[in-house]
Protein backbone atom coordinates (compact mmCIF):
# COMPACT_ATOMS: atom_id res chain seq x y z
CA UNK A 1 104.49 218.28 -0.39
CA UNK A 2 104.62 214.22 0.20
CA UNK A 3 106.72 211.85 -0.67
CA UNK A 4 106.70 210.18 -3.72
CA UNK A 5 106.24 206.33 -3.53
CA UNK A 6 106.63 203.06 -5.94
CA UNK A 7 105.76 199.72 -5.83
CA UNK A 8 108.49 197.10 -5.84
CA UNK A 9 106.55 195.38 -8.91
CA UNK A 10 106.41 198.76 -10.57
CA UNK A 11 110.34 199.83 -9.25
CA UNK A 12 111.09 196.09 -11.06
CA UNK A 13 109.30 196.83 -14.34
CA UNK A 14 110.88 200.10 -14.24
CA UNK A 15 114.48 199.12 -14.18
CA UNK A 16 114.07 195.78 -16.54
CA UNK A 17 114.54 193.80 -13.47
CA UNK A 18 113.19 190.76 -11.72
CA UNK A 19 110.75 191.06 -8.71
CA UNK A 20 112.86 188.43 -6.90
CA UNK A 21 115.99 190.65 -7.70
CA UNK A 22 114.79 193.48 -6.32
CA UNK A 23 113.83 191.68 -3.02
CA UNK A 24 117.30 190.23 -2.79
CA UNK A 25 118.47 193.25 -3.35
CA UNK A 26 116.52 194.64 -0.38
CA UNK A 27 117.62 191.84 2.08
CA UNK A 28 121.52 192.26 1.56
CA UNK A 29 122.76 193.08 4.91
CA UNK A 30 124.33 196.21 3.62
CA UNK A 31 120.93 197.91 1.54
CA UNK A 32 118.65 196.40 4.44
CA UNK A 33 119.73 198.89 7.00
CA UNK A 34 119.84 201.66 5.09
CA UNK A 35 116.31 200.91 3.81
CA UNK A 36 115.11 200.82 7.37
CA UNK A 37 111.90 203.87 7.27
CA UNK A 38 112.16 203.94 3.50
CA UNK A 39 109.80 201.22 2.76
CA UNK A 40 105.93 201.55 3.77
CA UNK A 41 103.56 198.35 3.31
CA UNK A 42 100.06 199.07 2.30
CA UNK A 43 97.22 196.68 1.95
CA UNK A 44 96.28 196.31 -1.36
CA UNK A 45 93.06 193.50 -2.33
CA UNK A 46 93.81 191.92 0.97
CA UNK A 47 97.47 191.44 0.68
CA UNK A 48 100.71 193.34 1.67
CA UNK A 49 102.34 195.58 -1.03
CA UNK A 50 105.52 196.99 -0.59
CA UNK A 51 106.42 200.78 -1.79
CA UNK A 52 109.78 202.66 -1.91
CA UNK A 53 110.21 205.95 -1.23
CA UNK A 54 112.59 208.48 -3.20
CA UNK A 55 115.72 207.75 -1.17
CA UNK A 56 114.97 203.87 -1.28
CA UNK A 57 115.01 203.62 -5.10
CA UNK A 58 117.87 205.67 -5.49
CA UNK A 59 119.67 203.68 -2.72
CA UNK A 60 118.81 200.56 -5.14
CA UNK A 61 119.55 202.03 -8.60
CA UNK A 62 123.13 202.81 -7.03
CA UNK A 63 123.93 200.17 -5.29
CA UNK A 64 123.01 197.73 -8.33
CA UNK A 65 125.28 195.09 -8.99
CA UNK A 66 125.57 194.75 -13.16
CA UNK A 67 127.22 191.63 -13.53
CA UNK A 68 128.31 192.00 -16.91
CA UNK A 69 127.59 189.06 -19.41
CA UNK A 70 130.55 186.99 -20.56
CA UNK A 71 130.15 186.55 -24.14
CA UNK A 72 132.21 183.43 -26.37
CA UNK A 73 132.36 182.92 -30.04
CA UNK A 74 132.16 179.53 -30.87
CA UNK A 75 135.70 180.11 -32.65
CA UNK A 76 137.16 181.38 -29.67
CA UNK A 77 135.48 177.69 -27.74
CA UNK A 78 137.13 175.64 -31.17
CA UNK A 79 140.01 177.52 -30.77
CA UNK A 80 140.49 177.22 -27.05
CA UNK A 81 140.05 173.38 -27.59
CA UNK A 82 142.69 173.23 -29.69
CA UNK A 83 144.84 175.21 -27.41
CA UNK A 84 144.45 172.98 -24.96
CA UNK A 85 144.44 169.30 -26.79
CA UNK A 86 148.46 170.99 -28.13
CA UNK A 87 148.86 172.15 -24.66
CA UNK A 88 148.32 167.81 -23.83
């Protein structure tokens, strides 16, 4: 039985992510050694395409950094103004 590989444009796609992230991902000092044998480059139309093994995508999906989204009502802004212009 082989191993089961993805592209990084696929991997991206399948995770609602940026290709760039991904490869940022990849390069962090921490992931890039522990990637080391889990990524295979195969020419594809004349150019280098990277693929991911089983252990590399889960090594990615769990070491994801979700950066959650920081999320103001305008209210909150008008109110915070105010705060501030009383605070003054």
């Amino acid at each position: 039985m082989g191993e089961t590989y993805i592209s990084v444009k696929d991997y991206a796609a399948k995770t609602n992510r940026s290709i760039q992230g991904v490869y940022q991902q990849m390069k962090r000092e921490k992931n890039a050694e522990q990637l080391k044998g889990h990524i295979i480059i195969k020419q594809v139309n004349n150019r280098d395409v990277k693929y991911l093994d089983e252990y590399a995508v889960k090594l990615l999906s769990q070491n994801r950094n979700n950066v959650p989204a920081v999320v103001l009502n305008i209210e909150d802004k008008e109110k915070i103004k105010m705060l501030e212009s009383e605070n003054k």
